[in-house]
C-alpha atoms as a PDB file:
ATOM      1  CA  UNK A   1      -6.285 -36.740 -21.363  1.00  0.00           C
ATOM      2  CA  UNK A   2      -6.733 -34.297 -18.529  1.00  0.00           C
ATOM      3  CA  UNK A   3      -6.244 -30.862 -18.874  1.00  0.00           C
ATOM      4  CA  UNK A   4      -8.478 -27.514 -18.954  1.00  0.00           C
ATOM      5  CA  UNK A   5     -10.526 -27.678 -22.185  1.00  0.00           C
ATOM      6  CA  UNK A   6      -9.737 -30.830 -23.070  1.00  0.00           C
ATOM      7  CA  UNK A   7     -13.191 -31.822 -23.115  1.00  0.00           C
ATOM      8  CA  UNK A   8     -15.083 -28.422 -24.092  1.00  0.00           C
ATOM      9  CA  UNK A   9     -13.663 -28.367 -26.346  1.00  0.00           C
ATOM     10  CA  UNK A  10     -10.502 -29.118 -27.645  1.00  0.00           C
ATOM     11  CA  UNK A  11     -11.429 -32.590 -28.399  1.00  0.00           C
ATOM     12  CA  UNK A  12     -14.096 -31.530 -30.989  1.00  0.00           C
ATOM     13  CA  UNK A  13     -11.693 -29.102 -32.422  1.00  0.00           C
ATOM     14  CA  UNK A  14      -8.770 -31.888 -32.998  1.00  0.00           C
ATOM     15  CA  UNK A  15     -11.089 -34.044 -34.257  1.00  0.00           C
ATOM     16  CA  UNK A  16     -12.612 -32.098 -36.865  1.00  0.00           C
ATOM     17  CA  UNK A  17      -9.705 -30.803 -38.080  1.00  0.00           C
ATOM     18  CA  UNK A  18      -8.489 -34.216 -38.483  1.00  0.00           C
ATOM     19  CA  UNK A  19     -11.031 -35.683 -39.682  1.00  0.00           C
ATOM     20  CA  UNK A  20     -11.670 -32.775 -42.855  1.00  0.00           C
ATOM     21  CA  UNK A  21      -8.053 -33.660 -43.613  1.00  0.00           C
ATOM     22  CA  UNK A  22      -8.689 -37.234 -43.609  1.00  0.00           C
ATOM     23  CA  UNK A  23     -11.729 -37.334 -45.866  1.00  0.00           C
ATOM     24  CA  UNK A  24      -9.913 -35.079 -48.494  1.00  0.00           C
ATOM     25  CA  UNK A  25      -7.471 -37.223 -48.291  1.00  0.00           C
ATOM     26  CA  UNK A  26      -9.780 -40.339 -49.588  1.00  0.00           C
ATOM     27  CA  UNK A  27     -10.479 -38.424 -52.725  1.00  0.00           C
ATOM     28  CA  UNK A  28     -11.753 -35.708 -54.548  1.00  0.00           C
ATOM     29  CA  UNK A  29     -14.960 -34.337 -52.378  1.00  0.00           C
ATOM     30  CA  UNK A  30     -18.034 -32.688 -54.668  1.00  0.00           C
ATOM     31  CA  UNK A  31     -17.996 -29.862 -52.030  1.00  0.00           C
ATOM     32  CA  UNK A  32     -16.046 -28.183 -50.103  1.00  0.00           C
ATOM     33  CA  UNK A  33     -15.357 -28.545 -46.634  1.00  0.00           C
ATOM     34  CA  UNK A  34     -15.111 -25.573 -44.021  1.00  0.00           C
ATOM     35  CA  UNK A  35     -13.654 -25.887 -40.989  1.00  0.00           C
ATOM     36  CA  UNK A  36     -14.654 -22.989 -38.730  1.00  0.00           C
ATOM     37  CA  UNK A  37     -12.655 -22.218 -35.387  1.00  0.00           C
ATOM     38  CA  UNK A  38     -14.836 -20.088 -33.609  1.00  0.00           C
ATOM     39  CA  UNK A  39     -14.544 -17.580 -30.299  1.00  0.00           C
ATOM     40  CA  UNK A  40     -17.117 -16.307 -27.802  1.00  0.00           C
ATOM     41  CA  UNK A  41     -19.816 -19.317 -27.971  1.00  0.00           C
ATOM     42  CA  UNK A  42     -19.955 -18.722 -24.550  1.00  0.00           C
ATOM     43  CA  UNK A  43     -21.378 -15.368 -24.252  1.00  0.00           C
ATOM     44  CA  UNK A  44     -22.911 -13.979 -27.829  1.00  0.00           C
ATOM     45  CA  UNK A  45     -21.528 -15.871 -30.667  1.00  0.00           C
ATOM     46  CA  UNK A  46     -19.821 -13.421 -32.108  1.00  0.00           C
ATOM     47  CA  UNK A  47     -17.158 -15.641 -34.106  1.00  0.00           C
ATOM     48  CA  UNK A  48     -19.866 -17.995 -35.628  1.00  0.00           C
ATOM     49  CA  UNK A  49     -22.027 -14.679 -36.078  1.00  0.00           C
ATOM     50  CA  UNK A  50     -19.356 -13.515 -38.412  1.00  0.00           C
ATOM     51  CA  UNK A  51     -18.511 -16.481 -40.396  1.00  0.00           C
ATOM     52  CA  UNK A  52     -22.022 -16.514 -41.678  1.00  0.00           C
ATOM     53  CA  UNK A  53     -21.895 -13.315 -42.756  1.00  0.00           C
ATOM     54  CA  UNK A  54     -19.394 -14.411 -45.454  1.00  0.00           C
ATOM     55  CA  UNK A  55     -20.238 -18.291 -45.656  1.00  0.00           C
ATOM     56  CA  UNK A  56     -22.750 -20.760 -46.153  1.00  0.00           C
ATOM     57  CA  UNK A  57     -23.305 -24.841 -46.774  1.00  0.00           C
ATOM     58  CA  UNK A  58     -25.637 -27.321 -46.904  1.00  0.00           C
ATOM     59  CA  UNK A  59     -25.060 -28.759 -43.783  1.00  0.00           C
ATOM     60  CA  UNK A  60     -22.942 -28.562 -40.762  1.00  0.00           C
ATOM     61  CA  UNK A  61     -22.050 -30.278 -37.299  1.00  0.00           C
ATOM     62  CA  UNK A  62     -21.038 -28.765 -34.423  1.00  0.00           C
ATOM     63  CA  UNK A  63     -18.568 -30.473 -32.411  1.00  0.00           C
ATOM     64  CA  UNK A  64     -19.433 -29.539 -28.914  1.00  0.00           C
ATOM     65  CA  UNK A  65     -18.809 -32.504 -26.490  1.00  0.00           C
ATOM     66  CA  UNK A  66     -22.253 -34.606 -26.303  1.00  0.00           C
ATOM     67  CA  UNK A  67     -20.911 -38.273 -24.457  1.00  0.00           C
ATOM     68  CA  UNK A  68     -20.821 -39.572 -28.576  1.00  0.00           C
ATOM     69  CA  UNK A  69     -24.854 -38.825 -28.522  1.00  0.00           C
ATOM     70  CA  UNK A  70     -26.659 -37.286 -30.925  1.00  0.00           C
ATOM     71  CA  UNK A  71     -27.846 -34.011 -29.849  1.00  0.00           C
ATOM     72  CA  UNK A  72     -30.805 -33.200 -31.781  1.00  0.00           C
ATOM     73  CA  UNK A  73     -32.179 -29.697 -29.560  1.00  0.00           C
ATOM     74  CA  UNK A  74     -31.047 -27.306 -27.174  1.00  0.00           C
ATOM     75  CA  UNK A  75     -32.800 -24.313 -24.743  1.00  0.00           C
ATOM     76  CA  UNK A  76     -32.385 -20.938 -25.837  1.00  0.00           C
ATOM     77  CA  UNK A  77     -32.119 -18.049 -23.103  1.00  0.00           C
ATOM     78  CA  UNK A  78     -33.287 -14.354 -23.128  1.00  0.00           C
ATOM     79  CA  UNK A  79     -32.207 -11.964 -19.787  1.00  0.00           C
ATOM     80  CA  UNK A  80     -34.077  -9.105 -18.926  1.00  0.00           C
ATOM     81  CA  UNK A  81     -33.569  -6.522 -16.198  1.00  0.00           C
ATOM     82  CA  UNK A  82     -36.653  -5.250 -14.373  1.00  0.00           C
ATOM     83  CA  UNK A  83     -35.915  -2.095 -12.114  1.00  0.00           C
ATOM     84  CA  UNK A  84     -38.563  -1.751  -9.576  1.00  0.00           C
ATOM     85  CA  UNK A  85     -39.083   2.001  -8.423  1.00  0.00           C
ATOM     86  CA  UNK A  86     -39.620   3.298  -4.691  1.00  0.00           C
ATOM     87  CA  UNK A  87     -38.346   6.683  -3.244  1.00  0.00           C
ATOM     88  CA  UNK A  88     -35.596   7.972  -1.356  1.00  0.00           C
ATOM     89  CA  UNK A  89     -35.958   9.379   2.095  1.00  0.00           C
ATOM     90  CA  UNK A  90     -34.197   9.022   5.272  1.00  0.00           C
ATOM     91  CA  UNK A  91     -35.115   6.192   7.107  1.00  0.00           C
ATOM     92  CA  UNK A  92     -36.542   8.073   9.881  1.00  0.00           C
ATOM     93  CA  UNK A  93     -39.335   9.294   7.884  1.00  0.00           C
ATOM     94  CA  UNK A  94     -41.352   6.237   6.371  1.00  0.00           C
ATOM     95  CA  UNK A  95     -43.880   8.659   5.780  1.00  0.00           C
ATOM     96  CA  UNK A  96     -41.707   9.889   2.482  1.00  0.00           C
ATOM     97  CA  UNK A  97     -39.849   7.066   1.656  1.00  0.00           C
ATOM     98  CA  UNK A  98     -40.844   4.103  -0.449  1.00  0.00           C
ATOM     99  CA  UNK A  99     -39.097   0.485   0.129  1.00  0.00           C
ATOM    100  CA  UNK A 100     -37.920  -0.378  -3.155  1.00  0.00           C
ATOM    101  CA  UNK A 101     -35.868  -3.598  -2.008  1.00  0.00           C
ATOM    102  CA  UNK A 102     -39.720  -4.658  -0.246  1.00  0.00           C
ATOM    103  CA  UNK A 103     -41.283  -3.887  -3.423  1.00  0.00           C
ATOM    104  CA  UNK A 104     -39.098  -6.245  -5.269  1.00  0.00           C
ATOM    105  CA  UNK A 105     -39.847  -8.837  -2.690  1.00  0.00           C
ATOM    106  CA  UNK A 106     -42.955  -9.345  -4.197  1.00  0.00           C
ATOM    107  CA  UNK A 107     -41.766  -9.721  -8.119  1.00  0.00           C
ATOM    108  CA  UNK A 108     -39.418 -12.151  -6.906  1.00  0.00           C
ATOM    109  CA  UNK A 109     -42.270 -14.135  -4.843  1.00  0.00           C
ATOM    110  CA  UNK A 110     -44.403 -13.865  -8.411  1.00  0.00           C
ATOM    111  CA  UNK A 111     -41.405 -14.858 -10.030  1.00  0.00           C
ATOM    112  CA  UNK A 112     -41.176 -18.590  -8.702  1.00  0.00           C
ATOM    113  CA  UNK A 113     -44.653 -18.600  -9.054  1.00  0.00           C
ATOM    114  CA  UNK A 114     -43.845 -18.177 -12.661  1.00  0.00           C
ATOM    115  CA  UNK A 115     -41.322 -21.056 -12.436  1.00  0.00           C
ATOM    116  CA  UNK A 116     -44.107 -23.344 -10.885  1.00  0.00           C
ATOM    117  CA  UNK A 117     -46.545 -22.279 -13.737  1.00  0.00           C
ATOM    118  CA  UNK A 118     -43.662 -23.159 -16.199  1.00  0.00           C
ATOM    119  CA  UNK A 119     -42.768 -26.455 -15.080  1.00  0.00           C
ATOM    120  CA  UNK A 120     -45.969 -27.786 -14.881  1.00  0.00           C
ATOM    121  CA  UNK A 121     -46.863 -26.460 -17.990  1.00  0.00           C
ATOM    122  CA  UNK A 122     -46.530 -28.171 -21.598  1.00  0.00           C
ATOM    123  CA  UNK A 123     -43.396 -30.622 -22.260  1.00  0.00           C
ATOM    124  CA  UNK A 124     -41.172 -30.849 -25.284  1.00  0.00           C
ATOM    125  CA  UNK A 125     -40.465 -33.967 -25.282  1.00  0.00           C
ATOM    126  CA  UNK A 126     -36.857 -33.948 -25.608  1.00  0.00           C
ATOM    127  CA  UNK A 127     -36.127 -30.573 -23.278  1.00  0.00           C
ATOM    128  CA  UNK A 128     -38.808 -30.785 -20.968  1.00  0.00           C
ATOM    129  CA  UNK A 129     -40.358 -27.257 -20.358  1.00  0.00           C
ATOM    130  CA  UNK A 130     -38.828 -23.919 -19.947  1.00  0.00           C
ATOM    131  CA  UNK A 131     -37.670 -22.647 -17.014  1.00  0.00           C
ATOM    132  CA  UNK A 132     -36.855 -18.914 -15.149  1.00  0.00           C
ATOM    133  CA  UNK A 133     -34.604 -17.826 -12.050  1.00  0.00           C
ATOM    134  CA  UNK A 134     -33.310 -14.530 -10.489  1.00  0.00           C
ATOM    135  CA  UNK A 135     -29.525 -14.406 -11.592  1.00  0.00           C
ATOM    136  CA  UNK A 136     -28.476 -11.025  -9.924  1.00  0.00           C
ATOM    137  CA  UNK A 137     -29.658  -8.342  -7.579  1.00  0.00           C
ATOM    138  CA  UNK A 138     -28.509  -4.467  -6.794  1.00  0.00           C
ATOM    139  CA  UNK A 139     -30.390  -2.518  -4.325  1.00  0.00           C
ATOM    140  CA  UNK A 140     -29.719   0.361  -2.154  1.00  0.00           C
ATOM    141  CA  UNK A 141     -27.238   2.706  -0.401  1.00  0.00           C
ATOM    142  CA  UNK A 142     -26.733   2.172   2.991  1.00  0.00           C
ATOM    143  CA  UNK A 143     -28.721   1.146   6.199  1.00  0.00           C
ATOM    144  CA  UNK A 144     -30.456   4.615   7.243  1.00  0.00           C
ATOM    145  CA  UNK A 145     -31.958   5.305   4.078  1.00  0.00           C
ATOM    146  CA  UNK A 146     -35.087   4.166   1.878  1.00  0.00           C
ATOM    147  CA  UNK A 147     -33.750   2.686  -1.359  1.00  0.00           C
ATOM    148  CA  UNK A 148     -34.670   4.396  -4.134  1.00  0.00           C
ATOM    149  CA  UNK A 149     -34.339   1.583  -7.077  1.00  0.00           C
ATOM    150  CA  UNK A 150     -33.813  -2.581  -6.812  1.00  0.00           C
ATOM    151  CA  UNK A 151     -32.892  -4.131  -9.890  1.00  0.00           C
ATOM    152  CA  UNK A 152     -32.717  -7.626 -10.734  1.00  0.00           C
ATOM    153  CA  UNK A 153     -31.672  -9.469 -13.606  1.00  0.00           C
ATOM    154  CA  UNK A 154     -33.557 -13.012 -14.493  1.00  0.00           C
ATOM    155  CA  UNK A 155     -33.357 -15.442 -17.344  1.00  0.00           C
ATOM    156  CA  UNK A 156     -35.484 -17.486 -19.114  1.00  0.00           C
ATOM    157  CA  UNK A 157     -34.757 -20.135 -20.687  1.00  0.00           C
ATOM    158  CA  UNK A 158     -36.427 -20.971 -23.546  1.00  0.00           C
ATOM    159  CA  UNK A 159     -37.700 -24.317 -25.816  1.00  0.00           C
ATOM    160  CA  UNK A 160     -38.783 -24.908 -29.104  1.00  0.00           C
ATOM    161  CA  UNK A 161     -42.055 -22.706 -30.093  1.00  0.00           C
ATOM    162  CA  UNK A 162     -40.833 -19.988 -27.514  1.00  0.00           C
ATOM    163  CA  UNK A 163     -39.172 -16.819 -28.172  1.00  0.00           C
ATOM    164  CA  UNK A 164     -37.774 -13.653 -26.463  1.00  0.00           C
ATOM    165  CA  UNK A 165     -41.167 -11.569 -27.322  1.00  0.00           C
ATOM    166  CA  UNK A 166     -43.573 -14.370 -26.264  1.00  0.00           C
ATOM    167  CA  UNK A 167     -41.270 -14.492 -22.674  1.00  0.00           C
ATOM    168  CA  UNK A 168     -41.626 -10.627 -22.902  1.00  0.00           C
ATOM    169  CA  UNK A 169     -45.493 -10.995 -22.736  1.00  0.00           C
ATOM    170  CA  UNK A 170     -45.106 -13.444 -20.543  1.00  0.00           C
ATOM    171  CA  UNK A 171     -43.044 -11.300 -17.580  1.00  0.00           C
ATOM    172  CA  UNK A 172     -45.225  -8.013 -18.728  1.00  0.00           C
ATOM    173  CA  UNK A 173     -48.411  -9.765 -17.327  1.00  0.00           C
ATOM    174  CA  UNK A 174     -46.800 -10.931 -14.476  1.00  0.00           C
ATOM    175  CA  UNK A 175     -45.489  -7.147 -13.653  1.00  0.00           C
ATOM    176  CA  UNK A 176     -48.954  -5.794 -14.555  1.00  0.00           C
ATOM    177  CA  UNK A 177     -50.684  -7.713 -11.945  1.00  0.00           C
ATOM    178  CA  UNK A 178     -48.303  -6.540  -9.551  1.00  0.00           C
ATOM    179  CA  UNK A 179     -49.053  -3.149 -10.824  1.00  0.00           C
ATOM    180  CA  UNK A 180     -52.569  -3.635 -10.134  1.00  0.00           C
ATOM    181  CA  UNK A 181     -52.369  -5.354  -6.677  1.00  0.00           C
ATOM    182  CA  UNK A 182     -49.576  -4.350  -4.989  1.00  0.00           C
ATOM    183  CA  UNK A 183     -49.915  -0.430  -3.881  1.00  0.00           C
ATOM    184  CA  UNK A 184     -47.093   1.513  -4.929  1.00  0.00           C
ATOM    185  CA  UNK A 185     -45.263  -1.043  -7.007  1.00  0.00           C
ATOM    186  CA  UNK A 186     -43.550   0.890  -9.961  1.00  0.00           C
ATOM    187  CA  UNK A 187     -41.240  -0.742 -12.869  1.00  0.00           C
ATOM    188  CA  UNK A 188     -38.776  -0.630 -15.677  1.00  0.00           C
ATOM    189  CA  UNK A 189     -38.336  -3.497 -17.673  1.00  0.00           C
ATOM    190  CA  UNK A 190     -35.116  -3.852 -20.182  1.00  0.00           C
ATOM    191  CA  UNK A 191     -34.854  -6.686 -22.450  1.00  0.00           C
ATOM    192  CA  UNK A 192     -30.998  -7.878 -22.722  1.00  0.00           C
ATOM    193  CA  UNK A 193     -29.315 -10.574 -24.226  1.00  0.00           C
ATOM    194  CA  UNK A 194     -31.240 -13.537 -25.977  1.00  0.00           C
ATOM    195  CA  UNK A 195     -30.668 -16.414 -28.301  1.00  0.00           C
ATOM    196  CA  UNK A 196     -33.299 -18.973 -29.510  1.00  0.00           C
ATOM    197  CA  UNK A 197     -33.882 -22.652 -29.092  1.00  0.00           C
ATOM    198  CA  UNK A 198     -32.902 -25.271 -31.313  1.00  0.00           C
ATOM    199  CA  UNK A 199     -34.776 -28.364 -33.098  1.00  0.00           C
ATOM    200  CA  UNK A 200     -32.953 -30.689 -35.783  1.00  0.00           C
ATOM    201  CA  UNK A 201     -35.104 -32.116 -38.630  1.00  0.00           C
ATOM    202  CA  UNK A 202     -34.608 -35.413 -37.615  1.00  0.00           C
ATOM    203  CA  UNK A 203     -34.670 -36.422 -41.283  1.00  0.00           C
ATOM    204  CA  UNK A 204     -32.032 -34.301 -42.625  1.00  0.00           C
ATOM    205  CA  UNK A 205     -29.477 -35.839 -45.194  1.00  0.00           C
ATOM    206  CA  UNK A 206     -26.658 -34.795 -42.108  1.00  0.00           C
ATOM    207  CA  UNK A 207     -28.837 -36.114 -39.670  1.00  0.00           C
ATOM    208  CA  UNK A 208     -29.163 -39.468 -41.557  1.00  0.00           C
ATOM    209  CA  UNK A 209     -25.681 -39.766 -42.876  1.00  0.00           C
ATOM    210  CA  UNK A 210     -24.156 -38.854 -39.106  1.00  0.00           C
ATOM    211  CA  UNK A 211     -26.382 -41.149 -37.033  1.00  0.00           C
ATOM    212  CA  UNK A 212     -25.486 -44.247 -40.046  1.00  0.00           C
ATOM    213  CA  UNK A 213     -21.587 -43.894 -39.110  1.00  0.00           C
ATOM    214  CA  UNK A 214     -22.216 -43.568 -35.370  1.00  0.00           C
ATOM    215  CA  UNK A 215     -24.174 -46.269 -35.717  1.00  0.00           C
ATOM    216  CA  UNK A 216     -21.253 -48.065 -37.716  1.00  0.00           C
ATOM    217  CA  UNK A 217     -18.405 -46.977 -35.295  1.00  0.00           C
ATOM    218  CA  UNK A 218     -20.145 -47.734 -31.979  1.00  0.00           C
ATOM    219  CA  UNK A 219     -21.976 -50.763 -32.772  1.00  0.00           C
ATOM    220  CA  UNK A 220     -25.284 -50.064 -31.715  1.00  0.00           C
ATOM    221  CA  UNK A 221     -27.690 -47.111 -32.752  1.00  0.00           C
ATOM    222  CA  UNK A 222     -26.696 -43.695 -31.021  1.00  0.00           C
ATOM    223  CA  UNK A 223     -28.678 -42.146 -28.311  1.00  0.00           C
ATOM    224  CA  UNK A 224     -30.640 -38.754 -29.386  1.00  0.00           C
ATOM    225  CA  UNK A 225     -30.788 -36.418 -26.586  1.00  0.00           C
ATOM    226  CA  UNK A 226     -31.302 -32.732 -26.261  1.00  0.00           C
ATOM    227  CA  UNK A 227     -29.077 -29.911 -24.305  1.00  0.00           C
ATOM    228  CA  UNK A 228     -30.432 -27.812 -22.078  1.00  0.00           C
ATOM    229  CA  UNK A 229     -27.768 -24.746 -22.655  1.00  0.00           C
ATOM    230  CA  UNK A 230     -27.349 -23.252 -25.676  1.00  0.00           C
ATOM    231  CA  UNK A 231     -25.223 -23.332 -28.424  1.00  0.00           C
ATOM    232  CA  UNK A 232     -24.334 -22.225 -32.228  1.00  0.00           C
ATOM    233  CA  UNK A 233     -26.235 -24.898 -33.641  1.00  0.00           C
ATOM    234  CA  UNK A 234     -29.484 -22.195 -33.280  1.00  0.00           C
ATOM    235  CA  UNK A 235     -27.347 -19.534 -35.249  1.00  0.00           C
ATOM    236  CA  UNK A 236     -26.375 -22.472 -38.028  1.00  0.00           C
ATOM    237  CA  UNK A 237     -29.877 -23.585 -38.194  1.00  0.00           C
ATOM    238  CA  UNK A 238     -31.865 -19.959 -38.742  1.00  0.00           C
ATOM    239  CA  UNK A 239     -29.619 -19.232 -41.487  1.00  0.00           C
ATOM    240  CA  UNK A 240     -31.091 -21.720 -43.507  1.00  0.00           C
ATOM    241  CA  UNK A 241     -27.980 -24.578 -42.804  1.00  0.00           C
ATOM    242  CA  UNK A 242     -29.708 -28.219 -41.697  1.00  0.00           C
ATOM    243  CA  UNK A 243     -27.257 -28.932 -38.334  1.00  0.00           C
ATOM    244  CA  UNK A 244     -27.043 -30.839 -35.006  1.00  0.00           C
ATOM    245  CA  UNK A 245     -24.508 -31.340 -32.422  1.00  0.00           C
ATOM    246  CA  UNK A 246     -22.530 -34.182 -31.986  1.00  0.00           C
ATOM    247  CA  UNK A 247     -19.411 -34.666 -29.863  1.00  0.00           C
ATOM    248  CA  UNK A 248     -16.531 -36.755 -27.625  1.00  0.00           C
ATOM    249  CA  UNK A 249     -17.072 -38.118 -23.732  1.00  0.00           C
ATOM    250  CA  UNK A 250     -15.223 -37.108 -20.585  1.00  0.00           C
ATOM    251  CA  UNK A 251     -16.181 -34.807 -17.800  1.00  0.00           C
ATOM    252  CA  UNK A 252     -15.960 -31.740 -16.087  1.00  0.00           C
ATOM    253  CA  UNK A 253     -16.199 -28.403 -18.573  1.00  0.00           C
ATOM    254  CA  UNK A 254     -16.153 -25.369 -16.715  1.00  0.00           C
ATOM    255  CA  UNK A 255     -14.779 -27.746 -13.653  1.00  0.00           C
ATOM    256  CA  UNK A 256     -11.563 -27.612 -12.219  1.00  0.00           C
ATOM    257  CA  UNK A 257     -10.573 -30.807 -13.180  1.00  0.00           C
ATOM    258  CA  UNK A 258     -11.677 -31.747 -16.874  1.00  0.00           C
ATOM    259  CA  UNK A 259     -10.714 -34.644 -18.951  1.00  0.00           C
ATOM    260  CA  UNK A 260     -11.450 -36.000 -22.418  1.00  0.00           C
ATOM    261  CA  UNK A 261     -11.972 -39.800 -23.057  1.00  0.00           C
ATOM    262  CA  UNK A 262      -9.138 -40.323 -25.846  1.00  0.00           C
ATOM    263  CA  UNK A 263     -10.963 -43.635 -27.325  1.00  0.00           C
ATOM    264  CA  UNK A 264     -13.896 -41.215 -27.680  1.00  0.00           C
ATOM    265  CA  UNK A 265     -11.935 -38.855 -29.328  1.00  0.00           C
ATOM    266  CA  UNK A 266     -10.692 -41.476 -31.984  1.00  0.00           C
ATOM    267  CA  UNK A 267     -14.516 -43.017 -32.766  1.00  0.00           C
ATOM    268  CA  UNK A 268     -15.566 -38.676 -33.087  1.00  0.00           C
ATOM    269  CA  UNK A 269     -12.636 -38.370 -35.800  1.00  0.00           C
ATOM    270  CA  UNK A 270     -13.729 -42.026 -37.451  1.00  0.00           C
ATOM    271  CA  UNK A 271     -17.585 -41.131 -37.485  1.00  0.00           C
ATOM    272  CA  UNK A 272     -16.975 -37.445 -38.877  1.00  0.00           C
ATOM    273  CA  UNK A 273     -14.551 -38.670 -41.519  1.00  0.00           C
ATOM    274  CA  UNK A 274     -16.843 -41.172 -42.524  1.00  0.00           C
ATOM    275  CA  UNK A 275     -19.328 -38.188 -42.666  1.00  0.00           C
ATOM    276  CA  UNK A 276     -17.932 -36.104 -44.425  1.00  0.00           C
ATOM    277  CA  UNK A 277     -17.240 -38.052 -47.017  1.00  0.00           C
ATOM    278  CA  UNK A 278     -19.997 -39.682 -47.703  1.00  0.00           C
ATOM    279  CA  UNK A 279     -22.317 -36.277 -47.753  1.00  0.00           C
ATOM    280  CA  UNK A 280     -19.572 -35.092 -50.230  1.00  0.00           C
ATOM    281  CA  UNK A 281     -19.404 -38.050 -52.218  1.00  0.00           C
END
């Protein structure tokens, strides 16, 4: 089925709808079942934020499309803006002025040096290392004058065992020794947005009982992969509920022309049923 969403992620909403329907349908369940229809998973999580202020379980799957593999960890992400200083002065008079823009040069020179360090740096073994890029820059006023500020926004993203303060650390040494060795280079640094990385216990009773019926519907034992964007499974899992991310096949979210595979869909509805009951049973 073709159509925008279909794949991220309509699909994983129909079929978990269906599929809580379904298994009460079997029979009483011990538990209950919660079916939450969340917004704004792609920016801060605000809808899943707010559901567990009010909810809890003992377990819970996200149905965010994963190709019908069983996504076991994700990268989390933490922005910062770093303003680098300089002074304003017409751009006759170097003698005043200080570049601001050619100050920033150099942060974003140490920058990819940071990215090198990073990638050849300690592996997780499912997400490979963390990473870090410039996303946006804003610097000065117009072409006769010495810009005063350059600001640029980065992100890092983030695996297992890292956080936003160890990153913080992290890009404060890296402006320090700019500090020290570059003359006149002055900064502000703003931490923004961030949102941690995710790791499944790969022995969890939802882990187990998922990756038994996936196993059962598709005929063969499901691949376990890892995300590298984030998602709510991080929220689920620091409030104490076991989670992971499973999810239909098809192509092309955020793309102009996005599809879902409709067999897919129908083995997603069949393996959560199956789920679902059999955790509740």
């Amino acid at each position: 089925m073709y159509g925008r969403g279909t794949f991220d992620m309509k699909g994983g909403i129909a079929a978990m709808m269906t599929a809580a329907a379904r298994a009460v349908s079997r029979g009483p369940l011990r538990g209950d079942v919660i079916v939450a229809c969340v917004a704004d998973e792609e920016h801060g999580s605000l809808g899943t934020a707010e559901v567990l202020e009010s909810f809890t379980a003992d377990a819970a799957i996200v149905t965010e499309p994963s190709h019908l593999e069983v996504t076991l960890a994700h990268k989390g992400f933490v922005w910062f803006d770093v303003e680098i200083e300089g002074r304003a002065a017409h751009g006759s008079r170097p003698d005043l002025g200080i570049d601001a823009i050619a100050k920033a040069g150099h942060f974003l020179v140490a920058l990819e040096e940071w990215g090198r360090r990073l990638a050849d740096g300690p592996a997780h073994p499912l997400l490979g290392t963390g990473t870090v890029h410039a996303s946006v820059i804003h610097g000065g006023e117009e072409p006769s004058t010495y810009p005063a500020r350059c600001r640029i926004t980065l992100e890092r993203r983030t695996v297992p065992g890292e956080s936003a303060d160890s990153v913080e650390r992290e890009l404060t040494a890296v402006l320090d020794q700019l500090a020290t060795t570059v003359p006149g280079f002055r900064h502000r640094l703003t931490r923004g947005l961030h949102r941690e990385p995710f790791e499944a216990d790969p022995e969890a009773a939802i882990v187990r009982t998922l990756t038994r019926h996936a196993e059962r519907a598709l005929g063969r034992p499901p691949v376990i992969r890892a995300e590298p964007f984030w998602t709510d499974c991080a929220l689920l899992d620091r409030a104490g509920i076991p989670c992971l991310l499973f999810g239909v096949d098809g192509e092309g979210a955020h793309a102009a022309t996005e599809y879902v595979d409709l067999a897919s869909l129908d083995r997603l509805t069949e393996i959560l049923t199956g789920t679902v009951a059999d955790f509740c049973a």
